[in-house]
Protein backbone atom coordinates (compact mmCIF):
# COMPACT_ATOMS: atom_id res chain seq x y z
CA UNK A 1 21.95 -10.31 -13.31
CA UNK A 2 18.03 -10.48 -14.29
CA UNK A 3 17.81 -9.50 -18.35
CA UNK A 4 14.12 -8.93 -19.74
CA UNK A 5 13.98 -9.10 -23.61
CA UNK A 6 11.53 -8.90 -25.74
CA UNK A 7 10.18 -12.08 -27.75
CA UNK A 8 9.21 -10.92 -31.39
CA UNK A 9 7.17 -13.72 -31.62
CA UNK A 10 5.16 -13.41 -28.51
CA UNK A 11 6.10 -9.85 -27.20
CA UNK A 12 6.58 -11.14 -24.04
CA UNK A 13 8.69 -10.23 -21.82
CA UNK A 14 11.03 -13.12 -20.77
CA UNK A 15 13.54 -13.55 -18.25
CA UNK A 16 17.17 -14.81 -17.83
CA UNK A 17 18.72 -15.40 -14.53
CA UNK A 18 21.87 -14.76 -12.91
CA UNK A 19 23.40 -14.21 -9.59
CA UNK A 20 24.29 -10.27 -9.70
CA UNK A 21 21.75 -8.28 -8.16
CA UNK A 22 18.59 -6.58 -9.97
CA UNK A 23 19.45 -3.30 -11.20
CA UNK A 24 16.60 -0.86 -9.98
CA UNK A 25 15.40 2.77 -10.99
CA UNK A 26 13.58 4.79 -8.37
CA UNK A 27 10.85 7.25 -9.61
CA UNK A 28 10.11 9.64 -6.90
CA UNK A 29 12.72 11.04 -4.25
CA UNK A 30 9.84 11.68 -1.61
CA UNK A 31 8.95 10.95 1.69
CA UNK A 32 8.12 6.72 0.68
CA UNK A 33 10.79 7.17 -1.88
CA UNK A 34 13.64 7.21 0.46
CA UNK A 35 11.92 4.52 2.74
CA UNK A 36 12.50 2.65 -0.25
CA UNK A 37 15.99 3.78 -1.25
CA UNK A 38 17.20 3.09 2.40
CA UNK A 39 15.94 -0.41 2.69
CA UNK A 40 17.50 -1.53 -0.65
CA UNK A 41 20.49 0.25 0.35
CA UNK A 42 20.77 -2.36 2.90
CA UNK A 43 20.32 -5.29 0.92
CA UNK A 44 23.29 -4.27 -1.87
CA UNK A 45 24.02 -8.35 -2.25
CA UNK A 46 19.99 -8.56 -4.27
CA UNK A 47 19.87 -4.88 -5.43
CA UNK A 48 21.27 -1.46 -6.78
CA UNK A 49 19.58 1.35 -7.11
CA UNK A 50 21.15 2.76 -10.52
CA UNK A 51 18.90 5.85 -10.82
CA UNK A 52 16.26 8.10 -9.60
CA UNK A 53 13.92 10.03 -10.89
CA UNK A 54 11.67 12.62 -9.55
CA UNK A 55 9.86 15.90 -10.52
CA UNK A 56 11.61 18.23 -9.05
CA UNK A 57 15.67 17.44 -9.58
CA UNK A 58 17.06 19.13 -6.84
CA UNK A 59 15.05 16.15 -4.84
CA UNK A 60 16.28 13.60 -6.89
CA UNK A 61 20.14 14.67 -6.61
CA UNK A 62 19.71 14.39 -2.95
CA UNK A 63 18.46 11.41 -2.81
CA UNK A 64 21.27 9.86 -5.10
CA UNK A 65 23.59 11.92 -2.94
CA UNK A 66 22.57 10.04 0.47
CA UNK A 67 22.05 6.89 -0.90
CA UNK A 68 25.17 6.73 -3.35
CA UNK A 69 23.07 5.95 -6.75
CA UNK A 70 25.23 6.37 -9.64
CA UNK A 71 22.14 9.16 -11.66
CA UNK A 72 19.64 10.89 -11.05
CA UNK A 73 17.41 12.59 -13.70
CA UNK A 74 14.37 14.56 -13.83
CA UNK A 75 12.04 12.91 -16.63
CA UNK A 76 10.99 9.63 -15.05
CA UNK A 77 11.01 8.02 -19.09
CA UNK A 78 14.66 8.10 -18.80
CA UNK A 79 14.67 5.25 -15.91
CA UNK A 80 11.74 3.38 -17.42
CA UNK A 81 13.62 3.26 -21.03
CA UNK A 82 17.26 2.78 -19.66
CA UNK A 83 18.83 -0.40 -20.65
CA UNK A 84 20.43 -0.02 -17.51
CA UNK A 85 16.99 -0.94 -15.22
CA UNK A 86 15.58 -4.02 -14.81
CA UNK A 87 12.70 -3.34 -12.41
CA UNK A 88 11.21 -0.26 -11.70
CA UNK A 89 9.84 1.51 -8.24
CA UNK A 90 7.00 3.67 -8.57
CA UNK A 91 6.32 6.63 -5.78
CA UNK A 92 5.56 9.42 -7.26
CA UNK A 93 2.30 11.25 -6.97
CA UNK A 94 -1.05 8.89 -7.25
CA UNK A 95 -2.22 10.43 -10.58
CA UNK A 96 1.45 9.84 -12.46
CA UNK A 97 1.25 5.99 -11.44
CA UNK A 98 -1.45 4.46 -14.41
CA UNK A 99 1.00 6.37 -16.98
CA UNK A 100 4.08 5.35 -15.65
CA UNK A 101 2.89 1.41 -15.22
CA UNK A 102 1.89 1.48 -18.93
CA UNK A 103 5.50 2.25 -20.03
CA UNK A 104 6.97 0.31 -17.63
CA UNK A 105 5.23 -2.68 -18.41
CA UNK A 106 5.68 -2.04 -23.11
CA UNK A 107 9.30 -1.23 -21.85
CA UNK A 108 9.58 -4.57 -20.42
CA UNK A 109 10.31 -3.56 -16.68
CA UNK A 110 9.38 -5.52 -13.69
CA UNK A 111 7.15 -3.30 -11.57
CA UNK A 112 6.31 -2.16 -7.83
CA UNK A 113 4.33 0.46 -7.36
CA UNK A 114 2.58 2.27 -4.28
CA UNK A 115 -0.97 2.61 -4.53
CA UNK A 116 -3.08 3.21 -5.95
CA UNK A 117 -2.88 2.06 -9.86
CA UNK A 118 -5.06 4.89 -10.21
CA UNK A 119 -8.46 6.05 -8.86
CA UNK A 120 -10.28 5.15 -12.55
CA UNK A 121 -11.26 1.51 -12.75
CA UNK A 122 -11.14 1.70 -16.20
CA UNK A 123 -7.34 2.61 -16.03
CA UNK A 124 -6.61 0.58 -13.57
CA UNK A 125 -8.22 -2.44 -15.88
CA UNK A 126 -6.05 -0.96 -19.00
CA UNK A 127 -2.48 -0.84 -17.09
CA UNK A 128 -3.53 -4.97 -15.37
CA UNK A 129 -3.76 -5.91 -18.99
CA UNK A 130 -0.71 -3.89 -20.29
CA UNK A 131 1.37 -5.43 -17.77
CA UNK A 132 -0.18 -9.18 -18.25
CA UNK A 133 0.17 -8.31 -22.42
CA UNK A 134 3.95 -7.52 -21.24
CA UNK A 135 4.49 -11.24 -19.35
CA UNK A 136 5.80 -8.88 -16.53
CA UNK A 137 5.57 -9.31 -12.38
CA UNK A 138 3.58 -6.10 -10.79
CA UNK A 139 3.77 -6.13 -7.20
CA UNK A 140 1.48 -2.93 -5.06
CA UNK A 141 2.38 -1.35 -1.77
CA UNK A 142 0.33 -2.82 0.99
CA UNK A 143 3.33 -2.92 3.56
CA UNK A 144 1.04 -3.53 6.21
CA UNK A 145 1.03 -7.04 4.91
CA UNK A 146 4.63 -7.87 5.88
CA UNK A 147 4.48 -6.38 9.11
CA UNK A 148 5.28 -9.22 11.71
CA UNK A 149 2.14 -8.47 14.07
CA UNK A 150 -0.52 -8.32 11.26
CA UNK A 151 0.78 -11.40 9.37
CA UNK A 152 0.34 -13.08 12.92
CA UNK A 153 -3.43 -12.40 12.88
CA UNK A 154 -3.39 -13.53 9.29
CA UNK A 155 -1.73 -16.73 10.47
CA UNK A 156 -3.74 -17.61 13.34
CA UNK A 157 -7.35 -16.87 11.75
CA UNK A 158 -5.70 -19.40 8.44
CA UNK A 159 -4.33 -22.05 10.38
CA UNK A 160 -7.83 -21.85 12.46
CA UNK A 161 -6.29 -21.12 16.06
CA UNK A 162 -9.50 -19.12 16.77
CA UNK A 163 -12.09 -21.28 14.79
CA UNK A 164 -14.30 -19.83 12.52
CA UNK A 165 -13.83 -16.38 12.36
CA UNK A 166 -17.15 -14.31 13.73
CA UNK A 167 -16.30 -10.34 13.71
CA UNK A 168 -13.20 -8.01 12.63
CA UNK A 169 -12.38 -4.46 13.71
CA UNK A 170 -9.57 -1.89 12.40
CA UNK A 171 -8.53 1.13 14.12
CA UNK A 172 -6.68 3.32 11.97
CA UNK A 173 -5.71 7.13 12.95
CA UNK A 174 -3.10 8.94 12.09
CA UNK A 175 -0.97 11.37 14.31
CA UNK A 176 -2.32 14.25 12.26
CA UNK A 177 -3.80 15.30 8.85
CA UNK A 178 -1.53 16.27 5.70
CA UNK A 179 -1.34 19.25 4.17
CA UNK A 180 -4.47 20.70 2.39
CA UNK A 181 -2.80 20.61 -1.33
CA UNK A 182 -2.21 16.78 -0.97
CA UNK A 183 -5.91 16.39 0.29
CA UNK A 184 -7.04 17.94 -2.74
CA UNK A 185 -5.35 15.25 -4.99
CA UNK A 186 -5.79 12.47 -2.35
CA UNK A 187 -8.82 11.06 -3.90
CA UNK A 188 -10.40 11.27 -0.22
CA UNK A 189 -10.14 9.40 3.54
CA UNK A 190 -11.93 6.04 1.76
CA UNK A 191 -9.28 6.04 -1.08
CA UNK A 192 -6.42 7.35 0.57
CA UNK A 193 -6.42 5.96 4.13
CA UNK A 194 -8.93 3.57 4.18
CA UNK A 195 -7.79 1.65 1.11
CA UNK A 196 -5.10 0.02 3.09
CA UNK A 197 -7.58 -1.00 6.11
CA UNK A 198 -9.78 -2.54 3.21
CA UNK A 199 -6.50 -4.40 2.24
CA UNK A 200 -6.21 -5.72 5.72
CA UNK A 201 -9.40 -6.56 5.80
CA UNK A 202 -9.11 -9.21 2.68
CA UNK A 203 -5.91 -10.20 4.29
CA UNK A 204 -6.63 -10.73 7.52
CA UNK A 205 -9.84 -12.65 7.47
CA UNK A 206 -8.83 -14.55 4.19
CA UNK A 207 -12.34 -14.05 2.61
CA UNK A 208 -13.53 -11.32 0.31
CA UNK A 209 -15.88 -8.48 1.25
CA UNK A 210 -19.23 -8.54 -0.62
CA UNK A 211 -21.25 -5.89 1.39
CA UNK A 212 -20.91 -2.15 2.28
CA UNK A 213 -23.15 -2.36 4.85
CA UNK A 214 -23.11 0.94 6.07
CA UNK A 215 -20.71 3.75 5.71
CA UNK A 216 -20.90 7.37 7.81
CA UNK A 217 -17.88 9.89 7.48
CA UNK A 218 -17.73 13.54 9.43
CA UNK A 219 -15.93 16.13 9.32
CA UNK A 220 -14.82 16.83 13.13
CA UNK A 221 -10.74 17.23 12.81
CA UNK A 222 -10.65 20.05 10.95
CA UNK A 223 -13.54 21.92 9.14
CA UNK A 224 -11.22 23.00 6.35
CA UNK A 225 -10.97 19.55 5.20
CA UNK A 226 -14.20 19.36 4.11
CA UNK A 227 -14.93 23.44 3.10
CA UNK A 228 -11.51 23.26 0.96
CA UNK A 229 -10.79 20.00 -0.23
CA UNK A 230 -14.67 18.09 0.03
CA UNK A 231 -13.16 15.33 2.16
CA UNK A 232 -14.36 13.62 5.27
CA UNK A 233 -11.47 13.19 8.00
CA UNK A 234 -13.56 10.72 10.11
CA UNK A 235 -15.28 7.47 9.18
CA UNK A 236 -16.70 4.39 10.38
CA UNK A 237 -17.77 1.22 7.37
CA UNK A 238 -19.29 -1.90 8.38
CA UNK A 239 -18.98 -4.56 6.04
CA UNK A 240 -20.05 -8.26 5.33
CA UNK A 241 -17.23 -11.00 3.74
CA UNK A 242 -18.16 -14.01 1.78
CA UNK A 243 -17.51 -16.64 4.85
CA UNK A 244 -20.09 -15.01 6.52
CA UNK A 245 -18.69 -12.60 8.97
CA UNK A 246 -19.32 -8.91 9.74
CA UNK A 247 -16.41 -6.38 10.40
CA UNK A 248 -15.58 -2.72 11.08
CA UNK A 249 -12.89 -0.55 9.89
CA UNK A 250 -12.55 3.16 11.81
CA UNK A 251 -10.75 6.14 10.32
CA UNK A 252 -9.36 9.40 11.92
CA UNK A 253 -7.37 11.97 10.47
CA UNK A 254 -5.83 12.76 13.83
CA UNK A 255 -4.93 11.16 16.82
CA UNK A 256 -3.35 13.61 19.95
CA UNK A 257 -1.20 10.59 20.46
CA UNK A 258 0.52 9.42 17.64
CA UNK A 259 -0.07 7.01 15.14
CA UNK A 260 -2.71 4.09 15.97
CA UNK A 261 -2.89 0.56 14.25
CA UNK A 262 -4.78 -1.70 15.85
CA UNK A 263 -6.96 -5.28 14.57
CA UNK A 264 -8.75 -7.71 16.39
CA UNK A 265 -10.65 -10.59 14.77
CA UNK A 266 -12.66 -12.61 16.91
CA UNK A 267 -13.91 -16.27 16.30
CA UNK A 268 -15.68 -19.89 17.58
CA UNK A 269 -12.30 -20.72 19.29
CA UNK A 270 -11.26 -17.32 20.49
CA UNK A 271 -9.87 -13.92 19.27
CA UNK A 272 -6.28 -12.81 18.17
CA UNK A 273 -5.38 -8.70 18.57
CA UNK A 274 -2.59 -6.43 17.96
CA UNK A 275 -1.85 -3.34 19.25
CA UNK A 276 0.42 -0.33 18.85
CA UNK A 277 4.25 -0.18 18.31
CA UNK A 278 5.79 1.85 20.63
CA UNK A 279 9.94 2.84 21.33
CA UNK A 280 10.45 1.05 24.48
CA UNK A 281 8.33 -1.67 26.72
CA UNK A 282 9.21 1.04 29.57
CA UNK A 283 5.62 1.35 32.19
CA UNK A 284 6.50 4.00 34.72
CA UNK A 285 4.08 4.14 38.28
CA UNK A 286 4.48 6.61 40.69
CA UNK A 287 2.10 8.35 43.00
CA UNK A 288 0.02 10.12 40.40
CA UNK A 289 -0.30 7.79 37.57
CA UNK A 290 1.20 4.32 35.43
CA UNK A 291 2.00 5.11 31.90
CA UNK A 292 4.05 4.76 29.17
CA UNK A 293 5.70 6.69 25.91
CA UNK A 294 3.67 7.56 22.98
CA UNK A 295 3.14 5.19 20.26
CA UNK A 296 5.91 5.09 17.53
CA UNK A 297 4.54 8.60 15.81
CA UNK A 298 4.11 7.35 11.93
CA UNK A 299 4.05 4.97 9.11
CA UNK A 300 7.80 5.68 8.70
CA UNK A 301 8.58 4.25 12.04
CA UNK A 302 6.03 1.76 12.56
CA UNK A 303 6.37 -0.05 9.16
CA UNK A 304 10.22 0.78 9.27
CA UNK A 305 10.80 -3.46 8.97
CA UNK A 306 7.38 -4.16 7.08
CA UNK A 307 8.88 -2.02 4.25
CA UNK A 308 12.08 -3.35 4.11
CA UNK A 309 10.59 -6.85 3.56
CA UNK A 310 8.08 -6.00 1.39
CA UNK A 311 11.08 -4.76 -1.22
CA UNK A 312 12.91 -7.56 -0.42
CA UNK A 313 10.43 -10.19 -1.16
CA UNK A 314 9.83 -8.38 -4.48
CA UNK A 315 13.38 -8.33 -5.17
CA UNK A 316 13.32 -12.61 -4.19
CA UNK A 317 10.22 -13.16 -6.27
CA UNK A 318 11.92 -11.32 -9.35
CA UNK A 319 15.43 -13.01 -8.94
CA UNK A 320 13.59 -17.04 -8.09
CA UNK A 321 11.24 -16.08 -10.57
CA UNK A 322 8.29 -16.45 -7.93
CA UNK A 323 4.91 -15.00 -8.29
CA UNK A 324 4.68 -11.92 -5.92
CA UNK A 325 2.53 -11.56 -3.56
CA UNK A 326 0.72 -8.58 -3.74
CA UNK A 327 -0.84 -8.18 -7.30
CA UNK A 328 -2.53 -5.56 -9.26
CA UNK A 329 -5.86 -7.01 -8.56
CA UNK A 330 -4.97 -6.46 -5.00
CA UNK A 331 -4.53 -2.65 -6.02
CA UNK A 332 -7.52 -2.85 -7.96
CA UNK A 333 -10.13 -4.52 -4.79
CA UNK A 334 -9.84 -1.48 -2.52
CA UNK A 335 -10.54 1.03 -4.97
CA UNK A 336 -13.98 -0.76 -5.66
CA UNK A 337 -14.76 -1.17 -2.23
CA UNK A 338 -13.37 2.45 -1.57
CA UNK A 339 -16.13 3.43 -4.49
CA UNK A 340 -18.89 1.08 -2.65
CA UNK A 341 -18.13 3.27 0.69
CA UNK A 342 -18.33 6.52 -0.64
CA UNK A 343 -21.41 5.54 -2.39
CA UNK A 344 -23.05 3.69 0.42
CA UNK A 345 -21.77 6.75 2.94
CA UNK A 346 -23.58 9.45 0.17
CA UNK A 347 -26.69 7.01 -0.92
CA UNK A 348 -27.31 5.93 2.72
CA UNK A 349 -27.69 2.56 1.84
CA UNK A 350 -26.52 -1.38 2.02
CA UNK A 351 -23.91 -1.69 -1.58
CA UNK A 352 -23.15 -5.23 -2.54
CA UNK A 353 -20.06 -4.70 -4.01
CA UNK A 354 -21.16 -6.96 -7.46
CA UNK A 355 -23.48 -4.66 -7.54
CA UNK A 356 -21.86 -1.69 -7.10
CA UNK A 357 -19.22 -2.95 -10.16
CA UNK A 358 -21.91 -4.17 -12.49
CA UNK A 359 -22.92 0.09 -12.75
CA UNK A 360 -19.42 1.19 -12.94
């Protein structure tokens, strides 16, 4: 089994290795909590889930109910400061995460943790260098990462299958909007939704983006969006990466047909695309029409694999003693560049993202 101590003379966190699996405590029973619980459920021979925290209890019993974890408690310091947990999984709401990552990290735990860090560079910076002080792993939610058609792209724009890569486009809408009270506490469409398309982004073309270019946001779902929470729930950025090229990343709120993921990167040599996941490969003709079922309908579904091998790779990295893969300054790029949109969508204006940080 995996034991972090704490060096007095460094107070660093070091590790010991074993074969019995990492002992893990869940904080937040939620929606991505469960997606979570379920896939290490599955992988009992690397991981236990030995508690759960969340909020409201009644949430957390159920979860530990379904998923047969031995406690669950209400006060997410329990988990963090049981001698019991050796890594911790953070999903509870965005603005409990920078708190919860400090403690983790001075309590010695090993750390995932949905985005974002926070929505405060500032914080952000403090809990990278509490958890670098602590000699601990942090890994961030970007699922889309594992999924097996995106890390394709990745693969054939690195390995140079379609030359030198000229343009990128993301199409990202969801099936619907969520409920007003979480869009009030989202931090908005750029750094809610559109933080994981500027994750892509990086990830796909391999290069880092160093120009907003433009930015334009509406509000044509649903007025109420923007009368009750301020919020945009449309948007298109443009924006300019380091190798040179130029890409696009479109945002929706709602789509009438489900859930829509889509990338293309075009280059010298060719292009490489993905499209939608759908339930079956079924195309019915008949007199009238040719069509097929809807997409799969959301993130649940479509990144059902994606998240099960995101946790397991940050369960591997912890137990070979691996660097993982997705670090806080991954969690920590979007956020600037979700500041640079925002600013470049209200300014009206070209942001070069050094520039934009240099007046933060």
């Amino acid at each position: 089994m995996l034991r972090y101590t704490r060096n007095p003379s460094t107070m660093k966190a070091t590790t010991q290795f074993s074969s019995s699996p990492v002992r893990i405590g869940v904080i937040g029973a939620g929606r991505i909590g469960r997606v979570h619980c379920a896939a290490l459920s599955r992988m009992s021979n690397l991981a236990q889930v030995v508690m759960i925290a969340d909020f409201v209890e009644q949430a957390a019993q159920a979860a530990a109910k379904e998923f047969r974890i031995p406690r669950s408690v209400k006060d997410w310091r329990e988990v963090v400061h049981s001698p019991q947990v050796d890594a911790v999984i953070i999903c509870s709401p965005s603005d409990t995460h920078y708190e919860i990552i400090v403690a983790a990290a001075r309590a010695g735990k090993q750390i995932f943790c949905e985005k974002p860090i926070d929505y405060d560079l500032g914080r952000i910076d403090d809990a990278l260098a509490e958890v670098r002080r602590a000699g601990v792993q942090m890994q961030i939610g970007f699922q889309r990462r594992f999924d097996a058609n995106f890390r394709r792209v990745r693969e054939a724009v690195s390995q140079g299958e379609i030359g030198q890569p000229y343009t990128l486009h993301i199409v990202s809408r969801d099936p619907a909007p969520p409920p007003l009270a979480y869009l009030k506490q989202s931090g908005g469409l750029f750094f809610d939704m559109m933080t994981h398309d500027f994750d892509m982004a990086r990830f796909a073309m391999g290069s880092e983006i160093v120009e907003v270019v433009s930015a334009a946001g509406a509000n044509l779902v649903d007025p109420e969006i923007g009368q009750q929470a301020g919020d945009i729930d449309t948007a298109i950025v443009t924006l300019r990466f380091a190798n040179g090229a130029v890409g696009t990343i479109e945002c929706c709120r709602q789509a009438s047909y489900g859930y829509d993921q889509r990338i293309e990167v075009h280059g010298s040599k060719g292009s490489v695309s993905i499209g939608n996941n759908y339930p079956n490969n079924a195309t019915v003709q008949d007199g009238q029409s040719v069509h097929r079922d809807l997409p799969l309908n959301f993130f649940m579904d479509r990144y059902r694999d994606a998240y099960a091998l995101e946790m397991e790779t940050f369960v591997r990295c912890l137990m070979e003693g691996k660097p993982v893969p997705v670090t806080g300054e991954d969690g920590r790029v979007p956020v600037v560049l979700a500041y640079a949109a925002r600013t470049s969508m209200k300014e009206r204006r070209v942001v070069r993202i050094g520039e934009f940080m240099s007046k933060l």
